[in-house]
Every structure is written in structure tokens, then in C-alpha cells.
PDB file of N, CA and C in Angstrom:
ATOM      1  N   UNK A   1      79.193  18.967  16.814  1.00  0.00           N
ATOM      2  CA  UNK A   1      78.110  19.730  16.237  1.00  0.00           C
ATOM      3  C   UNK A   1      76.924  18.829  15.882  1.00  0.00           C
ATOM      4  N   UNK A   2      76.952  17.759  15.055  1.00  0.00           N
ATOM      5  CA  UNK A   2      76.198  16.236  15.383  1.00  0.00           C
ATOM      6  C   UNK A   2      75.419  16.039  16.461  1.00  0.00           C
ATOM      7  N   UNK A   3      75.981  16.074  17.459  1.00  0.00           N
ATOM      8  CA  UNK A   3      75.061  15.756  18.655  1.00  0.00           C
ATOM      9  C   UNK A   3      74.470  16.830  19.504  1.00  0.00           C
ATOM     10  N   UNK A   4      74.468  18.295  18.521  1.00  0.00           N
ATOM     11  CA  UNK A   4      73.095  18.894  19.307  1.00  0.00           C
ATOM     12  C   UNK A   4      72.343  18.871  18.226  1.00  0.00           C
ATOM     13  N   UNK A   5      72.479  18.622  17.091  1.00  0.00           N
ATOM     14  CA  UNK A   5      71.253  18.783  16.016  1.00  0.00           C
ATOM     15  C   UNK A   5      70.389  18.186  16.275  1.00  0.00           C
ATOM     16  N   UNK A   6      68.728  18.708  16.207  1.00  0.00           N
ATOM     17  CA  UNK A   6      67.897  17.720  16.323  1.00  0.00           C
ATOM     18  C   UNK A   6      68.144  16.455  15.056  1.00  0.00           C
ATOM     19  N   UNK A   7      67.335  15.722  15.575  1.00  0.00           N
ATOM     20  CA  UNK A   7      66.587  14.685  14.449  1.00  0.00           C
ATOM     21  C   UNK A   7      65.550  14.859  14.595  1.00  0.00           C
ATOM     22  N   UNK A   8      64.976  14.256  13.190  1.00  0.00           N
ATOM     23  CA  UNK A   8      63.364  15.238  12.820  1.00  0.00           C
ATOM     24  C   UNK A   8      63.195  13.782  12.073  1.00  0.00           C
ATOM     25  N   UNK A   9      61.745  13.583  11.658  1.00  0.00           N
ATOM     26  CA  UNK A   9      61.370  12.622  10.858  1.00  0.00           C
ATOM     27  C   UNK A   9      60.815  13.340   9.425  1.00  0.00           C
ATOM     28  N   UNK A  10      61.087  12.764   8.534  1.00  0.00           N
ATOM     29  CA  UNK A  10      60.627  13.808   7.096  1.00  0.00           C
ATOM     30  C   UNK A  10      59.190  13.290   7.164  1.00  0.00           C
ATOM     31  N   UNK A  11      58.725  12.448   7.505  1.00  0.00           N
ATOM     32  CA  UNK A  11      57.515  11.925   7.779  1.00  0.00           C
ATOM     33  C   UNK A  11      56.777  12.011   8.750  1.00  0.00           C
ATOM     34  N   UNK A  12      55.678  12.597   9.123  1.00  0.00           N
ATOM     35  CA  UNK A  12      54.305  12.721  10.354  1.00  0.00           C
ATOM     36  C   UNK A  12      53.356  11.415  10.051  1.00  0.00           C
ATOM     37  N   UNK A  13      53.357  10.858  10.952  1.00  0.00           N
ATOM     38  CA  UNK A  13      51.797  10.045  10.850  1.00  0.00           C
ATOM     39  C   UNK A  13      50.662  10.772  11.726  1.00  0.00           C
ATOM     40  N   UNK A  14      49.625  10.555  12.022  1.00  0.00           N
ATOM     41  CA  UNK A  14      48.603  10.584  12.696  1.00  0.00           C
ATOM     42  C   UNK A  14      49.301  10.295  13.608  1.00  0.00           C
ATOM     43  N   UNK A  15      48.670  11.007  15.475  1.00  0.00           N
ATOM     44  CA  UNK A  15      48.994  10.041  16.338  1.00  0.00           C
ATOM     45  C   UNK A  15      48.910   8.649  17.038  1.00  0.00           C
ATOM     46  N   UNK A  16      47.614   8.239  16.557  1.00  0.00           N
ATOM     47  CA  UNK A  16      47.162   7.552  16.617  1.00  0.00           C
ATOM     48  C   UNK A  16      48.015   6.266  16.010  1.00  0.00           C
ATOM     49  N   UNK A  17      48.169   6.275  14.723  1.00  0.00           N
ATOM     50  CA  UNK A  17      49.212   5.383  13.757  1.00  0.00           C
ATOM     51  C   UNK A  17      50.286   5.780  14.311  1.00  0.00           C
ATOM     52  N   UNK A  18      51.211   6.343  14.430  1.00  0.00           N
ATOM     53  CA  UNK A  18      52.221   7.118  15.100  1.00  0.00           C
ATOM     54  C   UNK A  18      52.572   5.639  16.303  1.00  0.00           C
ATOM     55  N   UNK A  19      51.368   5.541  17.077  1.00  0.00           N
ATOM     56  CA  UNK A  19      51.272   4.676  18.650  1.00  0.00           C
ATOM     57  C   UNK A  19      51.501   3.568  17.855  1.00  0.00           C
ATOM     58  N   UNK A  20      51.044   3.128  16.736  1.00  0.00           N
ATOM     59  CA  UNK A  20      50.914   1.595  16.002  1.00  0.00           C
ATOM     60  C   UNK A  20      52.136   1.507  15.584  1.00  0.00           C
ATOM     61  N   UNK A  21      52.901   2.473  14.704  1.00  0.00           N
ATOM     62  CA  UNK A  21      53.662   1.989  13.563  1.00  0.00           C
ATOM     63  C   UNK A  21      54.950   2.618  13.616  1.00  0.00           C
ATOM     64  N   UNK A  22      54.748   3.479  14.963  1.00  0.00           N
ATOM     65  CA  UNK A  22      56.181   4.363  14.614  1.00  0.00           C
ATOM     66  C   UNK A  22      57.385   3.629  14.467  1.00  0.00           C
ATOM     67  N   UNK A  23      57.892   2.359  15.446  1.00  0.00           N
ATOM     68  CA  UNK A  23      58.802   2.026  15.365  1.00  0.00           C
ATOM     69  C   UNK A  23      59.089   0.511  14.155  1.00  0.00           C
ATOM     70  N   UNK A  24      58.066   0.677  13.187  1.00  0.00           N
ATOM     71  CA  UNK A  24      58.047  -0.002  12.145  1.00  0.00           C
ATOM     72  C   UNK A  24      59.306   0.398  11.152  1.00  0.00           C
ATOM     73  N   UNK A  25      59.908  -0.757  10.479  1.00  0.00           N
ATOM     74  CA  UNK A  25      60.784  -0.781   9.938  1.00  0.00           C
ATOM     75  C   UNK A  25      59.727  -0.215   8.334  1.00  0.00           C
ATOM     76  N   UNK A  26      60.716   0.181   7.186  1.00  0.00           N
ATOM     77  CA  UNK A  26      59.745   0.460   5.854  1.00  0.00           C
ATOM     78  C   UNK A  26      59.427  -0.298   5.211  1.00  0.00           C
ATOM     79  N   UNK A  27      60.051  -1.793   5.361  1.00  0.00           N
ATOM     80  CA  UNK A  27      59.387  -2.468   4.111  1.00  0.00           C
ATOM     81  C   UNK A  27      58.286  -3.363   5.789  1.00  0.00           C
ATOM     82  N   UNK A  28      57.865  -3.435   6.674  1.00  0.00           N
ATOM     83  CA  UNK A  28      56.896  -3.578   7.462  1.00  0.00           C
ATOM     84  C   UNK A  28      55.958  -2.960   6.998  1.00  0.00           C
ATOM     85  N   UNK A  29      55.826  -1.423   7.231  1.00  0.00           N
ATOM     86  CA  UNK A  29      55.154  -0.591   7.036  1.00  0.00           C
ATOM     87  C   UNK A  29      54.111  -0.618   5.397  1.00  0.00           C
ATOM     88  N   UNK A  30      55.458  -0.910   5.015  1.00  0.00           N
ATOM     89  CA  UNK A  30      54.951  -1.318   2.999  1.00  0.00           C
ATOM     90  C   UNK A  30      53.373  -2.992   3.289  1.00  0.00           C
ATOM     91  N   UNK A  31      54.629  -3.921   3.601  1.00  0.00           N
ATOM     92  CA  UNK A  31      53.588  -4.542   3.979  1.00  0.00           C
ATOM     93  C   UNK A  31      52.158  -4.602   4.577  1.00  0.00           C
ATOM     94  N   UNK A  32      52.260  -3.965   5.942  1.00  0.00           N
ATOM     95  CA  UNK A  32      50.879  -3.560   6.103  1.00  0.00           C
ATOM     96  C   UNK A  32      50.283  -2.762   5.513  1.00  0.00           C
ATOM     97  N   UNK A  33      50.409  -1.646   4.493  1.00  0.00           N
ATOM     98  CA  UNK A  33      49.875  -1.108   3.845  1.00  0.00           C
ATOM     99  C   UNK A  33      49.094  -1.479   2.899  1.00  0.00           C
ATOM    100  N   UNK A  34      49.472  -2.869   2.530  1.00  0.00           N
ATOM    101  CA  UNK A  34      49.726  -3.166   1.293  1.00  0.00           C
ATOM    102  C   UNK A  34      47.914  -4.219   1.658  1.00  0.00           C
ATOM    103  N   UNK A  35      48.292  -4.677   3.284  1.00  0.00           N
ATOM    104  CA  UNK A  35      46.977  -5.887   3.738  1.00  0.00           C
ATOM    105  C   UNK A  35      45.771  -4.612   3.713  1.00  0.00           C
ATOM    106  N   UNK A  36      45.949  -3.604   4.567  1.00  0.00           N
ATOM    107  CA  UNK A  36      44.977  -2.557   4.872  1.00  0.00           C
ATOM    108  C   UNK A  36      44.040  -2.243   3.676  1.00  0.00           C
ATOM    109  N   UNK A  37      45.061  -2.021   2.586  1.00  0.00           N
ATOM    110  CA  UNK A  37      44.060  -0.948   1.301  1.00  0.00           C
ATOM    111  C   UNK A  37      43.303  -2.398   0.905  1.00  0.00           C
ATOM    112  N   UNK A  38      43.869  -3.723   0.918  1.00  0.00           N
ATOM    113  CA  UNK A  38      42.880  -4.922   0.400  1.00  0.00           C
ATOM    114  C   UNK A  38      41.633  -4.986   1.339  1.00  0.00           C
ATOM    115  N   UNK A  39      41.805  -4.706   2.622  1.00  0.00           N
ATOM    116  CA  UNK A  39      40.873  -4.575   3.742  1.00  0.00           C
ATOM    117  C   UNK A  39      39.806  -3.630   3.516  1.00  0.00           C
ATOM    118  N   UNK A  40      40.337  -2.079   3.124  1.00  0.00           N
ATOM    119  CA  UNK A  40      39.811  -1.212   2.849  1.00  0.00           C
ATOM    120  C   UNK A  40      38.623  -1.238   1.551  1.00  0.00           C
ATOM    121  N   UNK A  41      39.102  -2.175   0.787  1.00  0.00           N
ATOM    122  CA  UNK A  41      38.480  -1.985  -0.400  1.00  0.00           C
ATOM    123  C   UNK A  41      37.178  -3.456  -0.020  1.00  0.00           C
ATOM    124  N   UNK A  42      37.553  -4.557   0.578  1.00  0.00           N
ATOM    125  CA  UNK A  42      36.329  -5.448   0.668  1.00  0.00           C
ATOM    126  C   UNK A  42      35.534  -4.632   1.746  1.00  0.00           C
ATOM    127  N   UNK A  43      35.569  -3.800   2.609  1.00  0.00           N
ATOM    128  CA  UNK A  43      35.352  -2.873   3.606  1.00  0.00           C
ATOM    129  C   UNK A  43      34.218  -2.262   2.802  1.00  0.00           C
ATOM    130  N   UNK A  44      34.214  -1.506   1.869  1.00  0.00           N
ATOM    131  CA  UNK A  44      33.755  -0.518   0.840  1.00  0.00           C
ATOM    132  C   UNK A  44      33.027  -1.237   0.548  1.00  0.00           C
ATOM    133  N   UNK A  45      33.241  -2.145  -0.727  1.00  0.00           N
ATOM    134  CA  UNK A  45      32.518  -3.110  -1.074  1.00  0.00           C
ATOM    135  C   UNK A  45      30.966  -3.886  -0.360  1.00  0.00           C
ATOM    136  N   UNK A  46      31.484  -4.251   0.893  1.00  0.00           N
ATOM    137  CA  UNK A  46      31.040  -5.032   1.510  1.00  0.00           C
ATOM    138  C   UNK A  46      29.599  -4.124   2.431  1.00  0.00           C
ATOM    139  N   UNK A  47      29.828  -2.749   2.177  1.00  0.00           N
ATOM    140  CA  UNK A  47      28.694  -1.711   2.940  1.00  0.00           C
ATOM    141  C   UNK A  47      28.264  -1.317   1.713  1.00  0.00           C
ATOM    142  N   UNK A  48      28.449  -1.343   0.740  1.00  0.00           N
ATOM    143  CA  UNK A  48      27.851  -0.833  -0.276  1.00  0.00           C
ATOM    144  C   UNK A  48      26.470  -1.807  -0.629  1.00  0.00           C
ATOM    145  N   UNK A  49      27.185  -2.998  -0.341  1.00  0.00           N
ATOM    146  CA  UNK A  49      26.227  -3.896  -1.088  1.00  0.00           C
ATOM    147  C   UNK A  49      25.143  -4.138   0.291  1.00  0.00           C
ATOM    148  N   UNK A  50      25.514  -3.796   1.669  1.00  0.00           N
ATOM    149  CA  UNK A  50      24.630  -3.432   2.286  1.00  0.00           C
ATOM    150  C   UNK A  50      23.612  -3.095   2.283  1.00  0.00           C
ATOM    151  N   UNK A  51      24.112  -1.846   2.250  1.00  0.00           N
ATOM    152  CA  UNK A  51      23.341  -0.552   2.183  1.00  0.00           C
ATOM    153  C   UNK A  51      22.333  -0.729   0.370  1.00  0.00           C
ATOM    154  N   UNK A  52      22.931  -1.347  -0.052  1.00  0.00           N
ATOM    155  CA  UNK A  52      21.475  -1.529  -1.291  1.00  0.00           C
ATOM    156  C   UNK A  52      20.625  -2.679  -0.751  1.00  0.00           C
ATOM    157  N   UNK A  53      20.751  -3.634  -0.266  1.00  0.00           N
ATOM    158  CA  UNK A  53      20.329  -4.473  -0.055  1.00  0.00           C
ATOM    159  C   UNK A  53      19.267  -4.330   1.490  1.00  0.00           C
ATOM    160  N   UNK A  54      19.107  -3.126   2.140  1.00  0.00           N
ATOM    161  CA  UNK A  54      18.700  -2.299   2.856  1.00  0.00           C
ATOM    162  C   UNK A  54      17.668  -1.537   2.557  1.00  0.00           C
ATOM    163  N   UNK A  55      18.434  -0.681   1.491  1.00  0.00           N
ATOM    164  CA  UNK A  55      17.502   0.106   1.071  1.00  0.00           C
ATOM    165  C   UNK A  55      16.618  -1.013   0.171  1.00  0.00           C
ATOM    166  N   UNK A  56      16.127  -1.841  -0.492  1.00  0.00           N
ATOM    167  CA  UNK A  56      15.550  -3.032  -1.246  1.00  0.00           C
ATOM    168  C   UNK A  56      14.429  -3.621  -0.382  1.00  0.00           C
ATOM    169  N   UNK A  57      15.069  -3.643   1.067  1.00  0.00           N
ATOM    170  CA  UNK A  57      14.209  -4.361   1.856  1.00  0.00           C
ATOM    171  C   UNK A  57      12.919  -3.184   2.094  1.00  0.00           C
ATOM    172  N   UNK A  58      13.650  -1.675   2.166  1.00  0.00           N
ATOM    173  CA  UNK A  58      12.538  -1.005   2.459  1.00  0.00           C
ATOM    174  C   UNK A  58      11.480  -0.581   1.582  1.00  0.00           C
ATOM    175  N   UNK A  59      12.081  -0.656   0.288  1.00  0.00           N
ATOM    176  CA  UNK A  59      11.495   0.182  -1.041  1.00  0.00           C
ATOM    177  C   UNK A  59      10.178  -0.910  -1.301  1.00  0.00           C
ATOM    178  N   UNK A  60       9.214  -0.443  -1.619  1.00  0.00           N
ATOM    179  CA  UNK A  60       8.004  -1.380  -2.065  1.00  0.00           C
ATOM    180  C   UNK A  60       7.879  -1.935  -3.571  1.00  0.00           C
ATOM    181  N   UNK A  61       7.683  -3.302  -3.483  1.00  0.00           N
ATOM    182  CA  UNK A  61       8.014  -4.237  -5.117  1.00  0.00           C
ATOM    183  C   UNK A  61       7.292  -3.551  -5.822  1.00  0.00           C
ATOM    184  N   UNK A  62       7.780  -3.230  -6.918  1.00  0.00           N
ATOM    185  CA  UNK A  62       7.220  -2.528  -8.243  1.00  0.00           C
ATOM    186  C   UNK A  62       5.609  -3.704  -8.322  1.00  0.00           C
ATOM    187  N   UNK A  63       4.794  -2.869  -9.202  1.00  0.00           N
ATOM    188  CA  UNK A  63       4.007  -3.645  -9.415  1.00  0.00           C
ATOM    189  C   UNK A  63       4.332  -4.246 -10.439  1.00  0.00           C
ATOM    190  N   UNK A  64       3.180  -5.547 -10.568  1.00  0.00           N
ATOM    191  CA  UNK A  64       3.740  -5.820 -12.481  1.00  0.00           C
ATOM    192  C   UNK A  64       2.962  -5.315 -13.157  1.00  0.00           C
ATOM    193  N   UNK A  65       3.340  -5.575 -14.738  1.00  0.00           N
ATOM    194  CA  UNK A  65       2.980  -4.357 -15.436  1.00  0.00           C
ATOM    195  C   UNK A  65       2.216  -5.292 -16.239  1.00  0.00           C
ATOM    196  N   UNK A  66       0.673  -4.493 -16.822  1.00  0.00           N
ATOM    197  CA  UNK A  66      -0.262  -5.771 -17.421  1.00  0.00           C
ATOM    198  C   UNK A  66       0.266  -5.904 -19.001  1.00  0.00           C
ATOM    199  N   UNK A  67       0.012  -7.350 -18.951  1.00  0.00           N
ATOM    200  CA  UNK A  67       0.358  -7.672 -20.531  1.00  0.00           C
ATOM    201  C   UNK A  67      -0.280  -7.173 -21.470  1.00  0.00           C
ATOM    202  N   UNK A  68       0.275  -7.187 -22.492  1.00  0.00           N
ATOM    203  CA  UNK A  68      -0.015  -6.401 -23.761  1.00  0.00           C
ATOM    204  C   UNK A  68      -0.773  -7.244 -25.101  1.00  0.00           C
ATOM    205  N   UNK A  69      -1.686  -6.969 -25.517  1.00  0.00           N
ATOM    206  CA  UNK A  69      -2.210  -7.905 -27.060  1.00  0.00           C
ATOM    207  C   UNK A  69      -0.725  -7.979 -27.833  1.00  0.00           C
ATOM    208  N   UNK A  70      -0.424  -8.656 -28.513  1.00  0.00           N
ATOM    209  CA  UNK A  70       0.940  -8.760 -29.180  1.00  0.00           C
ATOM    210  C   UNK A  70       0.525  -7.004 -30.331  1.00  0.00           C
ATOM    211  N   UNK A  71      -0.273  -7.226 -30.538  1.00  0.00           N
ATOM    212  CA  UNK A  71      -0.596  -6.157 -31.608  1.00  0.00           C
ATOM    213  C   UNK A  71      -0.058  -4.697 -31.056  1.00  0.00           C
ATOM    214  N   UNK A  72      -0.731  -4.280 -29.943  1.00  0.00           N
ATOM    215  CA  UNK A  72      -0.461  -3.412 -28.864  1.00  0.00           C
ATOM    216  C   UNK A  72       1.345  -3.271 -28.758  1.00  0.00           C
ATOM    217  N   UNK A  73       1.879  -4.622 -28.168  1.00  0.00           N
ATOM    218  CA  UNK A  73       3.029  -4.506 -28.308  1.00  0.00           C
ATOM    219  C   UNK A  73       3.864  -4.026 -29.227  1.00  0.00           C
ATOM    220  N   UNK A  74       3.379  -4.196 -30.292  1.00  0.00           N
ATOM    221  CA  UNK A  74       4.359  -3.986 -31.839  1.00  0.00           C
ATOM    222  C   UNK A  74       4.521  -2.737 -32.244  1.00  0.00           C
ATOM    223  N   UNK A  75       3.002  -2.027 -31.567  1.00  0.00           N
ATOM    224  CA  UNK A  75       3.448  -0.545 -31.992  1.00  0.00           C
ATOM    225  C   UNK A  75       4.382   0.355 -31.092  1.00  0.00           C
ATOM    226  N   UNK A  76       5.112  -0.146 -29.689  1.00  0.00           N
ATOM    227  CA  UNK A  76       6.092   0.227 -28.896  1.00  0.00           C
ATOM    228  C   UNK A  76       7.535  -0.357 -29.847  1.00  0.00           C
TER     229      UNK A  76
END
């Protein structure tokens, strides 16, 4: 009776990961998981600070702002 039951995986990956990792053992799998999300996160990081540093290049320098009599100042 055993050997017509299917086997099923309690787990789906993507197919894509599926092609990478299926025949990964679990503590493999743990492992690479473990490099990816560190990847993932300097990943993030690393476009963020981009992308400001982007937008900076395009934005036009504030002007400066004219100085004040100290007197002037005191009443701010």
C-alpha cells in the first residue's frame, strides 16, 4: 500500500528556486538563507543610498541664507 502512495513535499518553492535548491539538504538550505537575507539587506542599503545620492546630484544647492545683525538674530 506504501508504494502506490504518492509523495508530496509539505513545501513548494518557486520554480525557479525549485531548479537551484530542490535537491538541497535543510541545514544547506538554512545556510544559504542565512548568506542571501545578509546580501539582501547590503542590496537595499546599498540602492538606497544611491538613489539619494542621485537624486542630490539633480536637486539644485539651496541658496545661502543672508546673515543676520546679532540683534535681528535674538529676536528668532
Amino acid at each position: 500500500m506504501k508504494d502506490k502512495e504518492k509523495k508530496y513535499s509539505r513545501v513548494q518553492l518557486e520554480p525557479e528556486l525549485e531548479q537551484i535548491a530542490g535537491l538541497w539538504p535543510a541545514n544547506k538550505r538554512l545556510d544559504v538563507a542565512r548568506k542571501l537575507k545578509r546580501w539582501a539587506h547590503q542590496l537595499q542599503v546599498s540602492g538606497r543610498i544611491m538613489l539619494r545620492d542621485a537624486a542630490a546630484a539633480r536637486a539644485p544647492r539651496p541658496t545661502t541664507v543672508p546673515s543676520l545683525c546679532p540683534k535681528k538674530a535674538a529676536l528668532n
